[in-house]
C-alpha atoms as a PDB file:
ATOM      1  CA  UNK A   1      98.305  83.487  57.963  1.00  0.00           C
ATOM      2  CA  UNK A   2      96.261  80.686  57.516  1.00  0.00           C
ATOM      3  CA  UNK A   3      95.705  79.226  53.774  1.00  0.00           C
ATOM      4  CA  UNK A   4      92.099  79.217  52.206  1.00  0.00           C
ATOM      5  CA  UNK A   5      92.168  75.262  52.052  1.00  0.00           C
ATOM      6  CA  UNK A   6      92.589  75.100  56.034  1.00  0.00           C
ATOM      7  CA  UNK A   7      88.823  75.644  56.185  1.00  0.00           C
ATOM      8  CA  UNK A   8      85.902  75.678  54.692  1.00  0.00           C
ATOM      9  CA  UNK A   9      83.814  78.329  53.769  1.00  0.00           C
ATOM     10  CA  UNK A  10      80.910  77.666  56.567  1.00  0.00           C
ATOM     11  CA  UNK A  11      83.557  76.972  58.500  1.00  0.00           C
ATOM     12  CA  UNK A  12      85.625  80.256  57.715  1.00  0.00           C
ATOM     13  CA  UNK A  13      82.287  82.400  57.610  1.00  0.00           C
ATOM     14  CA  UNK A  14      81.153  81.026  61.645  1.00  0.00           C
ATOM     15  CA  UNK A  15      84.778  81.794  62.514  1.00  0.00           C
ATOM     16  CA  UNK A  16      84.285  85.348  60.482  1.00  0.00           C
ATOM     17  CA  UNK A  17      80.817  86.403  62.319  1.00  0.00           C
ATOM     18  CA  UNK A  18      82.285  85.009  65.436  1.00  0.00           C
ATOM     19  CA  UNK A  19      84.671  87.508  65.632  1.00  0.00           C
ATOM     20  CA  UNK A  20      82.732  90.293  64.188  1.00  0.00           C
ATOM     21  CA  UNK A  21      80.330  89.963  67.235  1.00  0.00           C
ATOM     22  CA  UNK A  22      83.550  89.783  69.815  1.00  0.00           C
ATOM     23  CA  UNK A  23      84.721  93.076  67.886  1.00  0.00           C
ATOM     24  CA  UNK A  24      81.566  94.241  68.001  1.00  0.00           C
ATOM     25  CA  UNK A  25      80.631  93.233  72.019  1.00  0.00           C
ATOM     26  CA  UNK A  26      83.990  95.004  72.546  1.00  0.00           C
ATOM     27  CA  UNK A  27      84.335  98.296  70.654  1.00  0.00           C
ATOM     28  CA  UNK A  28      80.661  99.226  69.102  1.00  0.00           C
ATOM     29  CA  UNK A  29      79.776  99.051  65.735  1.00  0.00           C
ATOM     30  CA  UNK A  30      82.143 102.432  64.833  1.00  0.00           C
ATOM     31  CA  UNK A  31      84.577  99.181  65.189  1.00  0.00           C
ATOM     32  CA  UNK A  32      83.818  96.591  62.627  1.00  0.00           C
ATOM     33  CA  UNK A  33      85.605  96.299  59.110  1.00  0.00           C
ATOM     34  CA  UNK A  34      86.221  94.083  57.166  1.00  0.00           C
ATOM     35  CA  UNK A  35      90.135  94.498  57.865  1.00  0.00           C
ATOM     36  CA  UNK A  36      89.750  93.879  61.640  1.00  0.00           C
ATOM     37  CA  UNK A  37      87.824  90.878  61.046  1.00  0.00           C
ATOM     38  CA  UNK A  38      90.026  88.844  58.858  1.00  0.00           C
ATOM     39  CA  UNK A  39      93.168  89.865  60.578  1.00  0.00           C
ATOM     40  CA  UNK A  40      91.350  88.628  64.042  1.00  0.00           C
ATOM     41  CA  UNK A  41      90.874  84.948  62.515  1.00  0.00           C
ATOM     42  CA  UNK A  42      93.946  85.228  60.274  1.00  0.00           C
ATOM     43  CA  UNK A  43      93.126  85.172  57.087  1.00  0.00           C
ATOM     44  CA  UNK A  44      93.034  88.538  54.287  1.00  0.00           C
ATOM     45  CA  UNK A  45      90.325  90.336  53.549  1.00  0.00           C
ATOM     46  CA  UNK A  46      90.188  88.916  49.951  1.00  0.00           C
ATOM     47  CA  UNK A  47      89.134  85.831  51.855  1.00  0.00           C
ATOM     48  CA  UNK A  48      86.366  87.509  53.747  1.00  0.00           C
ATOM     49  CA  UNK A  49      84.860  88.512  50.180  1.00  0.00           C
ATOM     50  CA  UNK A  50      84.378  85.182  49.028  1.00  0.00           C
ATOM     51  CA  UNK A  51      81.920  84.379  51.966  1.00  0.00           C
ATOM     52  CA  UNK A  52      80.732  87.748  52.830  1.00  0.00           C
ATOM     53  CA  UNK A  53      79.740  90.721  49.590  1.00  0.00           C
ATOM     54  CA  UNK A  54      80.747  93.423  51.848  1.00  0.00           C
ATOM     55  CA  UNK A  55      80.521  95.060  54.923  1.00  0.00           C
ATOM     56  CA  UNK A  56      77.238  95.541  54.878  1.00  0.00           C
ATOM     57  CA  UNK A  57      76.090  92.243  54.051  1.00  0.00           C
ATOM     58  CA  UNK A  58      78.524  91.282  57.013  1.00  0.00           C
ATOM     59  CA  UNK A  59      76.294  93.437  59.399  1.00  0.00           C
ATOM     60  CA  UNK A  60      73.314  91.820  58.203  1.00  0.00           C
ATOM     61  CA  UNK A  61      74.287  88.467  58.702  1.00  0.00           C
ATOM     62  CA  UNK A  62      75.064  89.935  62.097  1.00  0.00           C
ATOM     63  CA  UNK A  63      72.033  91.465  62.713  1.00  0.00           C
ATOM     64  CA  UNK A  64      70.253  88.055  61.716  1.00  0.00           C
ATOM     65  CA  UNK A  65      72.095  86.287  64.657  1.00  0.00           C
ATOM     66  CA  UNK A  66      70.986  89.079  66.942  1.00  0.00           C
ATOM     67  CA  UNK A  67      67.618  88.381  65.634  1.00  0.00           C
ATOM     68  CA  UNK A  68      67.593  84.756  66.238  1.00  0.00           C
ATOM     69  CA  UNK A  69      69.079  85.294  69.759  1.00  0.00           C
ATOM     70  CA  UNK A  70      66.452  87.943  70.624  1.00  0.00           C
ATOM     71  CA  UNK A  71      63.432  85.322  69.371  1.00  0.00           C
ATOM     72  CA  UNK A  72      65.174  82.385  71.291  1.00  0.00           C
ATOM     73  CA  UNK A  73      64.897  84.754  74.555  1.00  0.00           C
ATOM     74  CA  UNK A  74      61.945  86.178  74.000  1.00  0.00           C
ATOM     75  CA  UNK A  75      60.743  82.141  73.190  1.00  0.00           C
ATOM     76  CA  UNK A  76      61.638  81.223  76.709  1.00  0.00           C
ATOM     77  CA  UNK A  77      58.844  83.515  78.472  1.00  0.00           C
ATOM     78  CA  UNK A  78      56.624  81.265  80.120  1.00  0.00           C
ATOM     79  CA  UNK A  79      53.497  80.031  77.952  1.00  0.00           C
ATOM     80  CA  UNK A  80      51.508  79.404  80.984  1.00  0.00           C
ATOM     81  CA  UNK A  81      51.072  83.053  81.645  1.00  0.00           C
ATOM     82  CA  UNK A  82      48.264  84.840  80.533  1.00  0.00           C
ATOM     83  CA  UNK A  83      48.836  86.969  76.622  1.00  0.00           C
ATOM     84  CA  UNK A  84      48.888  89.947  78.757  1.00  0.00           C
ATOM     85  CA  UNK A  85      51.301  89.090  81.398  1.00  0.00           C
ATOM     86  CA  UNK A  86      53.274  87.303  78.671  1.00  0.00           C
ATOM     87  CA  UNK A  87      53.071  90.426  76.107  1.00  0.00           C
ATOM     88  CA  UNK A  88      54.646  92.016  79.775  1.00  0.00           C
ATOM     89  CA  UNK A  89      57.001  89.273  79.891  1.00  0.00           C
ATOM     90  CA  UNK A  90      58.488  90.022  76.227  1.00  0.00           C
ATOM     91  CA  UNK A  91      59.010  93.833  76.882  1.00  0.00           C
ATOM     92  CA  UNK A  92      61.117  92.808  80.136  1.00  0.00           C
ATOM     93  CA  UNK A  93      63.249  90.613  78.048  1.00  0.00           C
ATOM     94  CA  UNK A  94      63.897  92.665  75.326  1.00  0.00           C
ATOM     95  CA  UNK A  95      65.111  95.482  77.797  1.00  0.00           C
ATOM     96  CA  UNK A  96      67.619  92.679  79.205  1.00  0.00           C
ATOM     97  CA  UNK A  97      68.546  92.066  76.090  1.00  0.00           C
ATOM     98  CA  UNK A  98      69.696  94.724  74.865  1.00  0.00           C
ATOM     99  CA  UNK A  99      71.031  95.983  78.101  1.00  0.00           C
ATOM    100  CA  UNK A 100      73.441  92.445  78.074  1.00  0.00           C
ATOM    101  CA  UNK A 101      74.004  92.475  74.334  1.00  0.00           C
ATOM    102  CA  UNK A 102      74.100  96.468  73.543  1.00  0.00           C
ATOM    103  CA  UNK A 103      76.169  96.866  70.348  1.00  0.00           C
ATOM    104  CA  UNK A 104      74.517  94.153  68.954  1.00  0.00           C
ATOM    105  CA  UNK A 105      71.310  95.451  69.883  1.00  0.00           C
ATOM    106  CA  UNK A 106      72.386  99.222  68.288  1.00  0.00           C
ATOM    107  CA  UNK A 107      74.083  97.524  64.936  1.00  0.00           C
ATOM    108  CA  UNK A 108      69.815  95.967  64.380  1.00  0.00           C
ATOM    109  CA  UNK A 109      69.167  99.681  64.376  1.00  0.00           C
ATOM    110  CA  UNK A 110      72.174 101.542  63.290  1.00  0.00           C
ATOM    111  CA  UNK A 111      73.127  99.979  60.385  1.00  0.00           C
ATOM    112  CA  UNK A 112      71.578 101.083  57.018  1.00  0.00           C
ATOM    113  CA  UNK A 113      72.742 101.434  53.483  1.00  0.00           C
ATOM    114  CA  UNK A 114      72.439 103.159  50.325  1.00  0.00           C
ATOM    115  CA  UNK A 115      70.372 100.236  48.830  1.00  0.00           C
ATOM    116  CA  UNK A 116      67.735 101.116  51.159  1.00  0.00           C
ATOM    117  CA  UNK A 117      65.811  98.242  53.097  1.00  0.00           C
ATOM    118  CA  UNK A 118      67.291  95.761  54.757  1.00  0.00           C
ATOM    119  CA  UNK A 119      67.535  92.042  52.364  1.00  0.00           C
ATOM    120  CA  UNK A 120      64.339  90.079  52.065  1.00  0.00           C
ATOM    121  CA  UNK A 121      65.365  86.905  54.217  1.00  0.00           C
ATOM    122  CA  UNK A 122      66.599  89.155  57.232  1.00  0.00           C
ATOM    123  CA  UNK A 123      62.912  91.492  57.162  1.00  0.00           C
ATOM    124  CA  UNK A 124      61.250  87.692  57.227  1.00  0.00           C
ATOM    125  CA  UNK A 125      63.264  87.321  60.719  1.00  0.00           C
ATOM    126  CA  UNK A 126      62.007  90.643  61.904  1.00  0.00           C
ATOM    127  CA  UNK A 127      58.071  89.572  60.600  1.00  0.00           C
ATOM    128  CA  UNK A 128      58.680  85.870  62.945  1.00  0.00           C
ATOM    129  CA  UNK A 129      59.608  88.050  65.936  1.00  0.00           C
ATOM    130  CA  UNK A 130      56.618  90.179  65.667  1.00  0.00           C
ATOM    131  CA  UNK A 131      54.560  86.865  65.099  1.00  0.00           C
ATOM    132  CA  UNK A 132      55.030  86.554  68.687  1.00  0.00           C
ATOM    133  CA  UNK A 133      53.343  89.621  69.894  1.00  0.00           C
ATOM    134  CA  UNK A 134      50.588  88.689  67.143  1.00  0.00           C
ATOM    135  CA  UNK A 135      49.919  85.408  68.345  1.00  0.00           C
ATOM    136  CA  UNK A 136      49.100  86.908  71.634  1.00  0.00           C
ATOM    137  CA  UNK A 137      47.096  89.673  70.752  1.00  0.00           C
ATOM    138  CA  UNK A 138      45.145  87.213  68.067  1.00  0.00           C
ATOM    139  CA  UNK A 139      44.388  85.367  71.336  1.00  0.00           C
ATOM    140  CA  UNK A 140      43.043  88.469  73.876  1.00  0.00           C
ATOM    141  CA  UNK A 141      41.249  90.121  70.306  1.00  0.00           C
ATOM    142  CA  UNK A 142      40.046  86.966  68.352  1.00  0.00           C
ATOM    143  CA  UNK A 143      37.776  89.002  66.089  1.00  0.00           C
ATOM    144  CA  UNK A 144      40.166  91.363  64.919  1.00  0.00           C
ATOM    145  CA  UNK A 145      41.167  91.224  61.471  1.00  0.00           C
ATOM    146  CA  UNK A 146      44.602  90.316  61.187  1.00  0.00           C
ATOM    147  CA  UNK A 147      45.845  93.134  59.421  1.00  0.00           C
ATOM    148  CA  UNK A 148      44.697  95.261  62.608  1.00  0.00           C
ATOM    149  CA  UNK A 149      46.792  92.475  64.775  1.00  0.00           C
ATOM    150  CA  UNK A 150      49.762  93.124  62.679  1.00  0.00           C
ATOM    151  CA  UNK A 151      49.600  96.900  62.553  1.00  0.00           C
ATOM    152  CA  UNK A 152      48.596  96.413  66.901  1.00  0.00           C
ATOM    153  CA  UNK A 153      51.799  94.627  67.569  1.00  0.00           C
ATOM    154  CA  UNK A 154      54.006  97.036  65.198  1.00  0.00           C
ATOM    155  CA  UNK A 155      52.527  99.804  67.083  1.00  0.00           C
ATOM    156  CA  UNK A 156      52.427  98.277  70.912  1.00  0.00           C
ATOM    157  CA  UNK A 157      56.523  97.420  70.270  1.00  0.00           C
ATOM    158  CA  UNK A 158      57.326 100.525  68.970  1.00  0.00           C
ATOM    159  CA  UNK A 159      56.725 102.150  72.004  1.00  0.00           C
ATOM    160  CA  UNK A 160      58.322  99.476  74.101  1.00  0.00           C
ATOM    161  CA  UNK A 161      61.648  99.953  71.769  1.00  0.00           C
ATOM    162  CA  UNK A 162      61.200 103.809  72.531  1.00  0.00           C
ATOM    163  CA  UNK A 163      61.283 103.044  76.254  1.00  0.00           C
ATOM    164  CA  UNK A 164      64.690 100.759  75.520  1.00  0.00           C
ATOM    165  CA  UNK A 165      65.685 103.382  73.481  1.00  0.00           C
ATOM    166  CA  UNK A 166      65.760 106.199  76.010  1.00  0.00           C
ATOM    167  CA  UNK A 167      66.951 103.520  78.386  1.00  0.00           C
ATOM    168  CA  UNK A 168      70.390 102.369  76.604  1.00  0.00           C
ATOM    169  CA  UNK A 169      70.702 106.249  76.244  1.00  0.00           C
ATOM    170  CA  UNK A 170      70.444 106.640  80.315  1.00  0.00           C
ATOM    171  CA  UNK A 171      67.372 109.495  78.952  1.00  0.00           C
ATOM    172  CA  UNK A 172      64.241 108.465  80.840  1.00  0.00           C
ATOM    173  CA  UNK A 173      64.978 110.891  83.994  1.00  0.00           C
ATOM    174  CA  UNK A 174      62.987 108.698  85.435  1.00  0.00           C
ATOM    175  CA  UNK A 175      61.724 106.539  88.618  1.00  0.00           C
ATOM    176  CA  UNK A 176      65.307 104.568  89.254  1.00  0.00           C
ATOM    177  CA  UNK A 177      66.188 101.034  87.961  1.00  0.00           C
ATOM    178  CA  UNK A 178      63.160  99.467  87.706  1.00  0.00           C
ATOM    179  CA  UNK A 179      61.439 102.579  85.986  1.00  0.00           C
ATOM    180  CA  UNK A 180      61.551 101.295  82.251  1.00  0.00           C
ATOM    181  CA  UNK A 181      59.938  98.058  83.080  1.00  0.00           C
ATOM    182  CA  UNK A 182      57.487  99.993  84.856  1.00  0.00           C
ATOM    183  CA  UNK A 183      57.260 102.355  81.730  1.00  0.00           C
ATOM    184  CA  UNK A 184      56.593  99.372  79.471  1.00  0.00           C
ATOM    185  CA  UNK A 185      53.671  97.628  81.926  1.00  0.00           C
ATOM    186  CA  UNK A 186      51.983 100.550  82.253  1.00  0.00           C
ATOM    187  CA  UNK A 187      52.077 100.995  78.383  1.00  0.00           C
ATOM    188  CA  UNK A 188      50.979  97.531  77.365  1.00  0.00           C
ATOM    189  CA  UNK A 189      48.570  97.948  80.149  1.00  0.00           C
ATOM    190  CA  UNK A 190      47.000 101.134  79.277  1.00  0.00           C
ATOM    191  CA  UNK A 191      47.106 100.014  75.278  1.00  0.00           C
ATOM    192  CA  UNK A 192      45.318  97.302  75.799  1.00  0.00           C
ATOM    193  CA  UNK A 193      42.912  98.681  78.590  1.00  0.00           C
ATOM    194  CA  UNK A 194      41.487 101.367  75.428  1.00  0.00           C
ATOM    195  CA  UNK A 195      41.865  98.453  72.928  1.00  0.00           C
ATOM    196  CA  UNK A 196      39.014  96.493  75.320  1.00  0.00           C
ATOM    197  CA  UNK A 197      37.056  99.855  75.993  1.00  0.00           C
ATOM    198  CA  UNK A 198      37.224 100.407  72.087  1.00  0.00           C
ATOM    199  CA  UNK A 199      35.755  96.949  71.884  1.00  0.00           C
ATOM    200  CA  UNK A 200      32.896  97.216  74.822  1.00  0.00           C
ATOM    201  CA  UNK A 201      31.992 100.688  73.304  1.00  0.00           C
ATOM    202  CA  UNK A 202      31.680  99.088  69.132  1.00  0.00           C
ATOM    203  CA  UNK A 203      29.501  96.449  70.831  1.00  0.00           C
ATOM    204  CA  UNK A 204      26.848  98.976  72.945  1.00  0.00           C
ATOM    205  CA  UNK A 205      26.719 101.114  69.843  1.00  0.00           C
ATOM    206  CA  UNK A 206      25.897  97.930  67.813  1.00  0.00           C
ATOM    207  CA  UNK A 207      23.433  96.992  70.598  1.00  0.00           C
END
């Protein structure tokens, strides 16, 4: 077993979440402890605790490199499409994503405690992937207030992680392959259509 000196503790906590996401990519979340984790790199589980609190804060740190991954891909949608077709573009990746990276996906999802909300650093992840959504809805509604932008993109995703949801689950008894990127286009589509009539109706009424 490998001696607390032989690394440090960056270096011991990369190796740590390394191997919880292998675990994890292999066997589901029903999988991960704390024992598993430290006898996969070698070392005790004492030496987990010094870089880790618990489990849970192990699932966390998890969840915020599931996070960063899902931004990064969701980053890489073209910016020369229009918001809508981009807002389209986002949906589609999230579905590949988690369709390639499912336990991680489920563990953003599954994984609660008795504390309650998940920690103030790893929320501020969730709020910058959301930004991205805002930023394009800011830009097809630029005189909404951006309270209405925020609560727009919370409630446009939410129905596009419903759609993944019932996906993953193999629940849509639906339209094939291709039917929950369909299901998500037509949504975005069909949001945004009433968000516009919403908008031409405020401004007759005004008129």
């Amino acid at each position: 077993m490998a001696r607390r000196s032989d690394h440090t503790r960056e270096e011991l906590q990369e190796m740590a979440l390394s191997a919880a996401e292998t675990l994890l990519d292999e066997q589901g979340g029903a999988a991960l402890s704390t024992r598993k984790v430290a006898s996969a790199i070698g070392y005790s589980v004492g030496s987990l605790y010094l870089v880790f609190k618990n489990l849970d804060d192990l699932c966390w740190q998890i969840n915020a490199r599931t996070l960063d991954g899902l931004t990064q891909t969701l980053e890489q949608q073209s910016t020369d499409q229009p918001p809508r077709d981009r807002l389209k573009a986002y949906a589609n990746a999230y579905l590949d994503y988690a369709r390639e990276w499912s336990h991680r996906w489920a563990l953003l999802f599954d994984h609660s405690t008795d504390e309650g909300d998940a920690p103030e650093w790893l929320q501020e992840k969730i709020a910058a992937l959301f930004g991205l959504v805002e930023i394009d809805l800011a830009e097809l509604y630029p005189n909404e207030k951006p309270e209405d932008i925020t609560l727009a993109a919370r409630t446009l995703w939410g129905g596009v992680h419903g759609i993944t949801q019932l996906k993953m689950r193999d629940k849509l008894f639906f339209g094939g392959d291709s039917a929950a990127q369909r299901m998500t286009d037509s949504l975005i589509d069909r949001y945004l259509d009433g968000w516009s009539h919403a908008e031409d109706n405020a401004k007759g009424d005004a008129e």
